[in-house]
N, C-alpha and C. Protein backbone atom coordinates (compact mmCIF):
# COMPACT_ATOMS: atom_id res chain seq x y z
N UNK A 1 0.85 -1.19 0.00
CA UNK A 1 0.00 0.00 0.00
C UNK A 1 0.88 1.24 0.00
N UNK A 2 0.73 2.39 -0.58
CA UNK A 2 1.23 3.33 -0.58
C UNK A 2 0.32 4.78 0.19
N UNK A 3 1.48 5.60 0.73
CA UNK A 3 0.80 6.68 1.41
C UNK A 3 0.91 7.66 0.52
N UNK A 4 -0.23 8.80 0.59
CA UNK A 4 0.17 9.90 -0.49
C UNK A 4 0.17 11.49 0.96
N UNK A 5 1.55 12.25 0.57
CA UNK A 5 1.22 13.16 1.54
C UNK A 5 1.43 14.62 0.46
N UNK A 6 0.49 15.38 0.77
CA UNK A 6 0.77 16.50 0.24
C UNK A 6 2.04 17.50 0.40
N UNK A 7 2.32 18.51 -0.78
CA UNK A 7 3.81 19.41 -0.93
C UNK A 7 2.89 20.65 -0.70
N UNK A 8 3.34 21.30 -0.78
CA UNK A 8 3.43 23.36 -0.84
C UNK A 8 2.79 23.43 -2.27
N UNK A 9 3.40 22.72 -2.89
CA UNK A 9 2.48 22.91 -4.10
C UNK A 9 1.98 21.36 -4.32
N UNK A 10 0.40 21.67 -4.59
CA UNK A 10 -0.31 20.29 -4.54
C UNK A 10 0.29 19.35 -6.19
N UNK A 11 0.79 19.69 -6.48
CA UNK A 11 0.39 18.98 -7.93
C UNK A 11 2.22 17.87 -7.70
N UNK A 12 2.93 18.34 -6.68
CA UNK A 12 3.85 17.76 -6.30
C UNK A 12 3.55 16.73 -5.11
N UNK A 13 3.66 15.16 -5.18
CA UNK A 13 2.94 14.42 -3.72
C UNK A 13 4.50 13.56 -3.41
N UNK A 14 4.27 13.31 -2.02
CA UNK A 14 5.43 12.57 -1.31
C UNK A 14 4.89 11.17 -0.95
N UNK A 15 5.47 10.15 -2.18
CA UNK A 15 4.57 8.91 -1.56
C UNK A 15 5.05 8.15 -1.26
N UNK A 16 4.59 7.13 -0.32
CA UNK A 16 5.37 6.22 0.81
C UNK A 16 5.25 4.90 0.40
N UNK A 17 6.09 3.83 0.06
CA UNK A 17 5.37 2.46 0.04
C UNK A 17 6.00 2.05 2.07
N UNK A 18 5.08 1.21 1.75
CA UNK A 18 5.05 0.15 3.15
C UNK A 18 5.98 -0.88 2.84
N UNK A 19 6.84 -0.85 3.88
CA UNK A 19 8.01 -1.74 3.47
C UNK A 19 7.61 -2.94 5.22
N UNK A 20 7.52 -4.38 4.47
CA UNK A 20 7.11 -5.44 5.25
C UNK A 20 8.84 -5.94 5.79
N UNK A 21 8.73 -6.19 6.85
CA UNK A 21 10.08 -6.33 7.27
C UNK A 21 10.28 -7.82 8.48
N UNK A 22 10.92 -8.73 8.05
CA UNK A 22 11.65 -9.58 9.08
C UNK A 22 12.96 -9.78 9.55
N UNK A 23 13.70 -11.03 10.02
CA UNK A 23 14.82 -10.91 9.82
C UNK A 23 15.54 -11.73 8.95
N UNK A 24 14.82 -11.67 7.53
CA UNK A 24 15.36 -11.95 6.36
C UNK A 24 15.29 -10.42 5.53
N UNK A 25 15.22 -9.57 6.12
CA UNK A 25 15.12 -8.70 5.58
C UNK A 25 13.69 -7.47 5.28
N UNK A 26 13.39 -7.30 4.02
CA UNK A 26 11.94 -6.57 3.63
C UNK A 26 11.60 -7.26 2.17
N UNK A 27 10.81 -6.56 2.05
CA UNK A 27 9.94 -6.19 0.67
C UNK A 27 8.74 -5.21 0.96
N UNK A 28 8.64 -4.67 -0.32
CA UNK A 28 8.06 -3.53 -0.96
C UNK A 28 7.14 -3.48 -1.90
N UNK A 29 6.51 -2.99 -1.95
CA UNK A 29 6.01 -2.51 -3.38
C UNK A 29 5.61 -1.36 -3.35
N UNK A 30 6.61 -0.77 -4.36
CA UNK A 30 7.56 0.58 -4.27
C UNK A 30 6.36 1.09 -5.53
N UNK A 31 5.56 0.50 -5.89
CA UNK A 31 5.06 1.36 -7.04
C UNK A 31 3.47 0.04 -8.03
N UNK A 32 2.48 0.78 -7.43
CA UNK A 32 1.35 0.34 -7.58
C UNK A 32 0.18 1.28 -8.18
N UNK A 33 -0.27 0.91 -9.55
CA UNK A 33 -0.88 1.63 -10.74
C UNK A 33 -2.50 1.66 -9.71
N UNK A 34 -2.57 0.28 -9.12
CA UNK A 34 -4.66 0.96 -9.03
C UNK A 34 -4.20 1.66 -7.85
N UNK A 35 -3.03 1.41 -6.58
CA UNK A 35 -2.78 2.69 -5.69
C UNK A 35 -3.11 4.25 -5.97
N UNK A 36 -2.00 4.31 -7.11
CA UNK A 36 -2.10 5.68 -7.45
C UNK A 36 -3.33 5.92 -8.19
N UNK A 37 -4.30 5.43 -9.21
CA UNK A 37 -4.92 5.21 -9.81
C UNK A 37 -6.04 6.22 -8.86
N UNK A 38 -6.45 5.02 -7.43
CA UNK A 38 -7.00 5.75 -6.29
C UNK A 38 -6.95 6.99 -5.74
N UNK A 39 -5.89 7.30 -5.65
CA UNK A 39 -5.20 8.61 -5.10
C UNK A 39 -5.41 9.44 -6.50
N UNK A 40 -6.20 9.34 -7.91
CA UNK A 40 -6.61 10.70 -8.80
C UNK A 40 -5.06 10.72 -9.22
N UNK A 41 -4.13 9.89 -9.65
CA UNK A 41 -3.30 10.14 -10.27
C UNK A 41 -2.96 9.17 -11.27
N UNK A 42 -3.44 9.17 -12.31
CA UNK A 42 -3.64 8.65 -13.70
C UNK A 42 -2.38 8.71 -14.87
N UNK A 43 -1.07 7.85 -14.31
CA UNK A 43 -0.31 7.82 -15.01
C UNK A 43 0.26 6.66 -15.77
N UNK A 44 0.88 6.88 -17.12
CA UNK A 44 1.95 5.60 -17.40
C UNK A 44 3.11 5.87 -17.28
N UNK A 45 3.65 5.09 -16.63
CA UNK A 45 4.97 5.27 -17.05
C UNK A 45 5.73 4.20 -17.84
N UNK A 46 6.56 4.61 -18.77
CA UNK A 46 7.23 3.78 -19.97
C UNK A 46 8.56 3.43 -20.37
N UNK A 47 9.11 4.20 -18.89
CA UNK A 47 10.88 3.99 -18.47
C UNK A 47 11.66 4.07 -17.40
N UNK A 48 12.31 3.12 -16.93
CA UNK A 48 13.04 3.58 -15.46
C UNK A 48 14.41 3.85 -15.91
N UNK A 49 14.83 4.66 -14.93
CA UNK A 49 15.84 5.46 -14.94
C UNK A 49 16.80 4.90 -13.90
N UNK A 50 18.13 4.77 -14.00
CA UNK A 50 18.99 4.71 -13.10
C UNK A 50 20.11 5.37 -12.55
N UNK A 51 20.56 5.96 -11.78
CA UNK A 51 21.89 7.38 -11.91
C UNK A 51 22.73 6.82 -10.24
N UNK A 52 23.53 6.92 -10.76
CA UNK A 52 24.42 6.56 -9.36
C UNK A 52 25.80 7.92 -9.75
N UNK A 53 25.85 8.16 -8.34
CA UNK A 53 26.65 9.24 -8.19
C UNK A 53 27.60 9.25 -6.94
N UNK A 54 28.88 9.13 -7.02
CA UNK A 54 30.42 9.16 -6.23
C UNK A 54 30.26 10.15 -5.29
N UNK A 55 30.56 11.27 -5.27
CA UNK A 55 30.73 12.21 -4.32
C UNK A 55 29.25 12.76 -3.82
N UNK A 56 29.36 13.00 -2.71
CA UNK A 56 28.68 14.25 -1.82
C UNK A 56 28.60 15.46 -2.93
N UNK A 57 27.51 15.94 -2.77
CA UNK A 57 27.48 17.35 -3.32
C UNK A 57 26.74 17.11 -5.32
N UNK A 58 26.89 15.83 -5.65
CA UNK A 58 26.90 15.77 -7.10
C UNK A 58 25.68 16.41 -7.00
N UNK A 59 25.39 17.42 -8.25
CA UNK A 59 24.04 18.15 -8.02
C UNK A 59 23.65 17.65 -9.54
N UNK A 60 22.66 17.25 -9.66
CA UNK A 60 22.03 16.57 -11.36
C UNK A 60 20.81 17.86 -11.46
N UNK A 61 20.56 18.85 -12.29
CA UNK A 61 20.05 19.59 -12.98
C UNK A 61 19.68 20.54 -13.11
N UNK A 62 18.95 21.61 -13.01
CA UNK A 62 17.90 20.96 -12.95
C UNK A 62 17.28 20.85 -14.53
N UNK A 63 16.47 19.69 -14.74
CA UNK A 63 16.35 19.45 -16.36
C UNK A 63 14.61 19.37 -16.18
N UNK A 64 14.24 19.00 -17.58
CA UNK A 64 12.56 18.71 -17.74
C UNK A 64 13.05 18.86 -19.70
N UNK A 65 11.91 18.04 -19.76
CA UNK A 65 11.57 18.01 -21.68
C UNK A 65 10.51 18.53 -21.89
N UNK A 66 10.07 19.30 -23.17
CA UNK A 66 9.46 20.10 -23.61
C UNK A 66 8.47 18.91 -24.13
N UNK A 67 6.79 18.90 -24.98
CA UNK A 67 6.18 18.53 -25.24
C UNK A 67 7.03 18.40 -26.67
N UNK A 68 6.57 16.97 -27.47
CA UNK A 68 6.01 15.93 -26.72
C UNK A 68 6.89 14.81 -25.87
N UNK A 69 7.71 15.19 -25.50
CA UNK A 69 8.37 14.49 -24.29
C UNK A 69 8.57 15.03 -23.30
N UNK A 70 7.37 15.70 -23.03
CA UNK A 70 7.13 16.16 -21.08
C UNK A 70 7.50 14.90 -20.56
N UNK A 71 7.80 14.52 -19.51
CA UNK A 71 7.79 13.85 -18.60
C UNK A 71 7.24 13.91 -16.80
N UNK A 72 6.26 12.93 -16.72
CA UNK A 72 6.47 13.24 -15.11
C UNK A 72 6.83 11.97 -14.58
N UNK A 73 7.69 12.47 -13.65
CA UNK A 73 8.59 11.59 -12.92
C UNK A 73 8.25 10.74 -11.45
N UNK A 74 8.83 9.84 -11.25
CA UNK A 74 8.14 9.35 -9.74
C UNK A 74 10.03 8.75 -9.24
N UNK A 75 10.19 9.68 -8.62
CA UNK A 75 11.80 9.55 -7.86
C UNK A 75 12.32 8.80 -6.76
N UNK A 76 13.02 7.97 -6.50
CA UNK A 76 13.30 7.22 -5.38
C UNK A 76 14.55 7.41 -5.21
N UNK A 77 15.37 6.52 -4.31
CA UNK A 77 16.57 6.80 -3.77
C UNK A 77 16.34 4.93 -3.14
N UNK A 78 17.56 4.18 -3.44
CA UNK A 78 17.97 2.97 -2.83
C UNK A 78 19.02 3.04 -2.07
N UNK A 79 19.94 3.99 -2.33
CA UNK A 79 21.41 3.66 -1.52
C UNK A 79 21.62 5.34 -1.42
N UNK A 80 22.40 5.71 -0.11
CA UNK A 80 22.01 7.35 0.16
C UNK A 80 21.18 7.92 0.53
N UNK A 81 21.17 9.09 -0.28
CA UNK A 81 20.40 10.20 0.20
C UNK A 81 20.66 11.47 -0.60
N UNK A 82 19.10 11.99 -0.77
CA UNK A 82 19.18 13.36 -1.93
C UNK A 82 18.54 14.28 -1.14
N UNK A 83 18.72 15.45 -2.05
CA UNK A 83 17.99 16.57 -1.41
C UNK A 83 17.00 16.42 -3.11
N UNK A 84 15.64 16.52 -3.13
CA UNK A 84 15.19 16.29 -4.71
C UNK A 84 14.33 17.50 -4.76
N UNK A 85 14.13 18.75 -5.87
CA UNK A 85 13.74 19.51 -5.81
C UNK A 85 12.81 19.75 -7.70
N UNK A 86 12.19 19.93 -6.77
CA UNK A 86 11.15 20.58 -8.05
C UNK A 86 10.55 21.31 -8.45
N UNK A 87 10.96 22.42 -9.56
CA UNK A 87 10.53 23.86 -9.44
C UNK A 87 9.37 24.06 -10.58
N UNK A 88 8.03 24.77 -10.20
CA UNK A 88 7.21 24.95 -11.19
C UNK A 88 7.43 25.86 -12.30
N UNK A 89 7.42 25.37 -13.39
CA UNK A 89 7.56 26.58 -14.67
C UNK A 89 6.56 26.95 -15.33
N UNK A 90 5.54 26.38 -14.98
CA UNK A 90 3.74 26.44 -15.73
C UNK A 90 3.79 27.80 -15.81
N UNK A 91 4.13 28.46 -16.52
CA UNK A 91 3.85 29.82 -16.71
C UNK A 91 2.36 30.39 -16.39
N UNK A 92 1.41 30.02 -16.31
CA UNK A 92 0.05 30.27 -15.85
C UNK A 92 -0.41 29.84 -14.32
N UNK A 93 0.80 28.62 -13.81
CA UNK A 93 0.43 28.79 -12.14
C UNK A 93 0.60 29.55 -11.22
N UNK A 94 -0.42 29.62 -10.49
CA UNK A 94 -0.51 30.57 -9.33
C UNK A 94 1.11 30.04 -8.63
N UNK A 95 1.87 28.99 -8.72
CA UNK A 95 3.16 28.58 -7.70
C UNK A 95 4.40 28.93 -9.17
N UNK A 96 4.21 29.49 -9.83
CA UNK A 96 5.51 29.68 -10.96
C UNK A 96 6.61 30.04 -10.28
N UNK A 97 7.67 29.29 -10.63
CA UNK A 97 8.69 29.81 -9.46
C UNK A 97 9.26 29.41 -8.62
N UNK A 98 8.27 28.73 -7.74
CA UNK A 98 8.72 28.49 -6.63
C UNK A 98 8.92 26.70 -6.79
N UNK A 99 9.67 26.42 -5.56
CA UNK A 99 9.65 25.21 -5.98
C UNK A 99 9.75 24.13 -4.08
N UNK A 100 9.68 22.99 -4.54
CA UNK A 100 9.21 21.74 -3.47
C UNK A 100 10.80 21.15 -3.49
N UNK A 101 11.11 21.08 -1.90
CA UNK A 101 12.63 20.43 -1.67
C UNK A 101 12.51 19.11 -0.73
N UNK A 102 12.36 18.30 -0.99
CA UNK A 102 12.56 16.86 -0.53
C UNK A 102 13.28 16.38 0.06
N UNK A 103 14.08 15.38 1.24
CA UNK A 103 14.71 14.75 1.28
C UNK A 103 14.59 13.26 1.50
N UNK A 104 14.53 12.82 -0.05
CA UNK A 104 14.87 11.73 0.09
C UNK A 104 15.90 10.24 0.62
N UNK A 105 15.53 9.32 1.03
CA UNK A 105 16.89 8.33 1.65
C UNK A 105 16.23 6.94 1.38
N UNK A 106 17.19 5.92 1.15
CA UNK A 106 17.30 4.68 1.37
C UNK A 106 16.72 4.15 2.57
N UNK A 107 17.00 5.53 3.59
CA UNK A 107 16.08 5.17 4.83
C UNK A 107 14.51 5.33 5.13
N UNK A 108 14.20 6.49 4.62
CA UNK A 108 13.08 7.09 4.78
C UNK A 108 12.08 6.21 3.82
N UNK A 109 12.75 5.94 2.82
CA UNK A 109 11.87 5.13 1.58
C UNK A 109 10.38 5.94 1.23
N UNK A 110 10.74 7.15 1.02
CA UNK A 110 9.70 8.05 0.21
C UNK A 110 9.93 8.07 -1.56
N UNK A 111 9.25 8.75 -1.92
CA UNK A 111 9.51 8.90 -3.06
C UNK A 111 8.77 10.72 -3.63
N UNK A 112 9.05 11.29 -4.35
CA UNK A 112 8.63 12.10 -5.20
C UNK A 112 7.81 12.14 -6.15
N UNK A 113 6.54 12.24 -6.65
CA UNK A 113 5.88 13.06 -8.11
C UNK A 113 6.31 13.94 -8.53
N UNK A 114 7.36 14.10 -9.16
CA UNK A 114 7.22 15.37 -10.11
C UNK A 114 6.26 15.40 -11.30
N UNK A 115 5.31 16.33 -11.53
CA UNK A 115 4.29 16.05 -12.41
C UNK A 115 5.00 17.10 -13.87
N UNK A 116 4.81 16.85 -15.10
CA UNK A 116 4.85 17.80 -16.59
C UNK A 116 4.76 19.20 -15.70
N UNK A 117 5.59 19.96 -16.44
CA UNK A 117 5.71 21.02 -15.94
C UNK A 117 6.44 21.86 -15.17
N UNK A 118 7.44 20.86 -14.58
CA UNK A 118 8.19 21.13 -13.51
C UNK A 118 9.77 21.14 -13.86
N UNK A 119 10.14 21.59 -13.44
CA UNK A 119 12.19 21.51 -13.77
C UNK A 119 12.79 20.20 -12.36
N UNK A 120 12.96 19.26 -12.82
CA UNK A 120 13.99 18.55 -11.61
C UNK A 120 15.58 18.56 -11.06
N UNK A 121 15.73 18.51 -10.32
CA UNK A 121 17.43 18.20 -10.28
C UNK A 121 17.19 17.83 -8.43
N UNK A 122 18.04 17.28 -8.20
CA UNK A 122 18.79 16.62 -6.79
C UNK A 122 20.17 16.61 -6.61
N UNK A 123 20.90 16.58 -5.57
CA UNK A 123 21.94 16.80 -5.14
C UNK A 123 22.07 16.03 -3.85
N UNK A 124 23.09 15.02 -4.39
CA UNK A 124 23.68 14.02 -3.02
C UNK A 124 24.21 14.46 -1.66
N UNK A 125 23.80 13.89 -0.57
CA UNK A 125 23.92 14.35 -0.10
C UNK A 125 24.75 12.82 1.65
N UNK A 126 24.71 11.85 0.63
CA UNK A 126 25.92 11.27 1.06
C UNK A 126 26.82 10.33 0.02
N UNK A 127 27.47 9.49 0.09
CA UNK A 127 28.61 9.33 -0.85
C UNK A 127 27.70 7.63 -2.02
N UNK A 128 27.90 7.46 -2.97
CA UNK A 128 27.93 6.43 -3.42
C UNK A 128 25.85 6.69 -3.41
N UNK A 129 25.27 7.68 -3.93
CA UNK A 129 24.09 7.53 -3.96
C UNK A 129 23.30 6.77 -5.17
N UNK A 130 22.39 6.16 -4.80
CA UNK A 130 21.75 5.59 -6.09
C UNK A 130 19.96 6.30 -6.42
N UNK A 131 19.88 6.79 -7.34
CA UNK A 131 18.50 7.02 -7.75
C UNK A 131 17.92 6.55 -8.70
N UNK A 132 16.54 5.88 -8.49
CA UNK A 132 16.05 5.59 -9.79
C UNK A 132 14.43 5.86 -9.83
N UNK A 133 14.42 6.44 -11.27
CA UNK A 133 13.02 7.19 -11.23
C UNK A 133 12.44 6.82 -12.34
N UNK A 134 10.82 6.60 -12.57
CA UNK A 134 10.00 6.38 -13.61
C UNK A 134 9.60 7.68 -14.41
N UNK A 135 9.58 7.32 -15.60
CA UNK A 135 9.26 8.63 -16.35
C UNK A 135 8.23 8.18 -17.64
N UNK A 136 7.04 9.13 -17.77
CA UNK A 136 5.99 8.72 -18.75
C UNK A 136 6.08 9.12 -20.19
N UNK A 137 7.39 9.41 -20.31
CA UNK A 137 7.73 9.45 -21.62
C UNK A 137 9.24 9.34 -22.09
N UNK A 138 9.94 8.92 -22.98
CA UNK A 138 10.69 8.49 -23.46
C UNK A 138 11.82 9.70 -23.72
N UNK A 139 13.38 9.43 -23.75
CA UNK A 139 14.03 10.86 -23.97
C UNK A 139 14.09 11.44 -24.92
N UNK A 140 13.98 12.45 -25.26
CA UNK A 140 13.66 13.12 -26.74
C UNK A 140 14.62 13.94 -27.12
N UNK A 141 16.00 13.74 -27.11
CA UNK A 141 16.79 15.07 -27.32
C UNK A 141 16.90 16.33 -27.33
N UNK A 142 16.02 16.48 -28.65
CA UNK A 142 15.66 17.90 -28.88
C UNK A 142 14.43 18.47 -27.85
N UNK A 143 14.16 17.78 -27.58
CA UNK A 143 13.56 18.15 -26.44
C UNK A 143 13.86 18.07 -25.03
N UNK A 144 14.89 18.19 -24.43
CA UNK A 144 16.12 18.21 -23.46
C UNK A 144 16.04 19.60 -23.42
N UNK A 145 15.71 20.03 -22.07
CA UNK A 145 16.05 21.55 -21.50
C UNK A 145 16.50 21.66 -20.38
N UNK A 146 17.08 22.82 -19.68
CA UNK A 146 17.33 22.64 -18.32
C UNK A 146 16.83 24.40 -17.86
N UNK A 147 17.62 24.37 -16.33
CA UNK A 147 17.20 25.46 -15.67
C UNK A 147 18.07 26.06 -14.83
N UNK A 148 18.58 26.93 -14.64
CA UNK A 148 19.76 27.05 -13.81
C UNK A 148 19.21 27.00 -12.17
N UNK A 149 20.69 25.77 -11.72
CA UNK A 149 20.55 25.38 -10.65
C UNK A 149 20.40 26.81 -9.36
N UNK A 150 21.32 27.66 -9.78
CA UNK A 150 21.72 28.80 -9.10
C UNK A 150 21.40 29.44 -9.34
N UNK A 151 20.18 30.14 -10.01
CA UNK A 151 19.32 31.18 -10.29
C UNK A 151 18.44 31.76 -8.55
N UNK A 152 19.24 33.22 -8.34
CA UNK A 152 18.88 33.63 -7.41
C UNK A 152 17.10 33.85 -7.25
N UNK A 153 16.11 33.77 -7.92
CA UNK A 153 15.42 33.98 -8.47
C UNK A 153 14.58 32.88 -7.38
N UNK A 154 14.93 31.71 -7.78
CA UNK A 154 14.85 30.07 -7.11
C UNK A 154 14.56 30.29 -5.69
N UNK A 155 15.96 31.21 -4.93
CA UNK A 155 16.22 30.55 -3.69
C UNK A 155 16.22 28.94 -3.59
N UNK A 156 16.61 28.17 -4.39
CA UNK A 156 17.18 27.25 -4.05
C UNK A 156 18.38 26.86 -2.76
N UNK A 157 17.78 26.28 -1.43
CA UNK A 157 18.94 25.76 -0.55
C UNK A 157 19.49 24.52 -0.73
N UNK A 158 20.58 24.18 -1.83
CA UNK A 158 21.18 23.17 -1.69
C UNK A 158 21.07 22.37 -0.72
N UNK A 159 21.82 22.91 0.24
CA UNK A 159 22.25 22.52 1.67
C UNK A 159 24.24 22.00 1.25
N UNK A 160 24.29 21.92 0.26
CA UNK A 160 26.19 21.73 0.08
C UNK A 160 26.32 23.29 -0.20
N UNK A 161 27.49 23.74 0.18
CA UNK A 161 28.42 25.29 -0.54
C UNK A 161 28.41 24.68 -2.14
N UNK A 162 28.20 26.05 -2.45
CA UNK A 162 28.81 25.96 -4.45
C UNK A 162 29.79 25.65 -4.26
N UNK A 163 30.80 26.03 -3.61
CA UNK A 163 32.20 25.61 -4.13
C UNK A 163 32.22 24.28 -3.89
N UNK A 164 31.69 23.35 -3.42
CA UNK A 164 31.53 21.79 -3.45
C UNK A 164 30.49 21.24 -4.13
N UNK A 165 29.98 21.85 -4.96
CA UNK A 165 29.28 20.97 -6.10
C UNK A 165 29.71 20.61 -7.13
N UNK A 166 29.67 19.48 -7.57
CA UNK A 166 30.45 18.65 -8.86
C UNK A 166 29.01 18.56 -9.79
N UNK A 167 28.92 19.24 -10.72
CA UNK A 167 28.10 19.37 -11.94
C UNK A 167 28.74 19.13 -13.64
N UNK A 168 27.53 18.61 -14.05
CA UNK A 168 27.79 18.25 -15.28
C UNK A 168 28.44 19.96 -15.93
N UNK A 169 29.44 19.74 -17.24
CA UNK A 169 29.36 21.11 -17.90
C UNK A 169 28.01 21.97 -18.73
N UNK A 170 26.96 20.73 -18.93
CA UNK A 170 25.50 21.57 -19.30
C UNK A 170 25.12 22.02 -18.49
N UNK A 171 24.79 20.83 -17.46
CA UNK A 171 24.17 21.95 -15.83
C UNK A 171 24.37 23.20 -15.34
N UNK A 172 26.24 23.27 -15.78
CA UNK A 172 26.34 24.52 -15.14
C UNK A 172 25.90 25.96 -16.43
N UNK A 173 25.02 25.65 -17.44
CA UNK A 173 25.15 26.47 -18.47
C UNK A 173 23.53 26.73 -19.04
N UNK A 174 22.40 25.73 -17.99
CA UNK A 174 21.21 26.51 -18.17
C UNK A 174 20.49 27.74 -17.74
N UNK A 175 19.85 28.30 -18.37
CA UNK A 175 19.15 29.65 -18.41
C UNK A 175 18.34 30.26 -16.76
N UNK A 176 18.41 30.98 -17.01
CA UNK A 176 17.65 31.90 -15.41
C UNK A 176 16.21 31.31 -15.84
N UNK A 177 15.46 31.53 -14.71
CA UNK A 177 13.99 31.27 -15.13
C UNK A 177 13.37 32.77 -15.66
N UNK A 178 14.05 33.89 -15.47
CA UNK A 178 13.41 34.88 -16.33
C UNK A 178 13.69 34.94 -18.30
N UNK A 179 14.44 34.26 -18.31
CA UNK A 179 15.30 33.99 -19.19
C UNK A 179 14.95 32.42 -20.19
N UNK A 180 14.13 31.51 -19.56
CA UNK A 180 13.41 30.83 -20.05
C UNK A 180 12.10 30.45 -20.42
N UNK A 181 12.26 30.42 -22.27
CA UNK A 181 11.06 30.38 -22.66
C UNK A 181 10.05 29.56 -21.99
N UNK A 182 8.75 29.94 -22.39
CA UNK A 182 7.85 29.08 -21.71
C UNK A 182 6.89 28.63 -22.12
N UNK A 183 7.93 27.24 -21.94
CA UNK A 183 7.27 25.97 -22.48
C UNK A 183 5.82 25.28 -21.88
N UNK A 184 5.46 25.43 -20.81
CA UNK A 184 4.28 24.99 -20.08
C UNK A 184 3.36 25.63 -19.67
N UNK A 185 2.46 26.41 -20.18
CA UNK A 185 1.37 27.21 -19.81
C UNK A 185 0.01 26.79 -19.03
């Protein structure tokens, strides 16, 4: 069974599976269609994602794809721990702007919705992290955008110093959010 808890902005949910536990260990089920189905959230998803990251501090994006390869995402964490953030760009929402900061863990065993519309990125926040996330649409290249992580604009709190973030060379080279077109109305 899964729990659904509400964000700051509703269209972002924090959901829980129930992890059954002995001393052989657990099991899960980390991801259940008539669950969510129940909970008014009507998705497919058509790819999992896997990203493992070395150092503390690795900060991944923040990215999102333009139509028709929006994507919304459902984020986990197996090994580690993230900080996972998701900023609205719907140019017509009342929350444009602002964005939902998570912390996800291997321990906590939550997970993230990021729904179409949103810019993602996370940043490790212990060593050897693993994430893997479902996404309802496929990668589209040209449809690959990002957002700058450090756009004062954000107030984004990491929680690492810049000078200890290890970023891709695109990451560090997407646009302000005043500065990006807008793709999601």
């Amino acid at each position: 069974m899964l729990s659904f808890e509400p964000t700051a902005i509703a269209a972002v949910k924090i959901i829980t599976p129930k992890k059954h536990g002995d001393h052989r260990g657990f099991f899960s089920e980390v991801y259940k269609q008539s669950d969510m189905a129940q909970a008014g959230i009507d998705l497919i998803f058509v790819q999992d994602n896997h990203s493992r990251s070395g150092p503390v501090g690795t900060l991944r994006g923040l990215h999102f794809q333009s139509a028709p390869f929006a994507q919304d995402k459902l984020v986990r964490v197996t090994k580690g721990r993230i900080l996972d953030v998701a900023v609205d760009i719907r140019a017509s929402s009342p929350t444009f702007g602002q964005h939902v900061a998570v912390e996800l863990s291997a321990e906590n065993w939550s997970q993230l919705l990021v729904p179409v519309g949103f810019a993602h990125g996370f940043v490790t926040l212990e060593p050897d992290t693993e994430v893997l996330y479902k996404v309802s649409a496929p990668y589209g290249p040209a449809n690959d955008h990002g957002l700058a992580f450090d756009d004062p604009a954000l107030g984004i709190d990491w929680r690492v110093p810049h000078a200890d973030l290890v970023l891709s060379d695109k990451d560090r080279k997407h646009p302000r959010l005043s500065d990006l077109p807008r793709y999601f109305d």
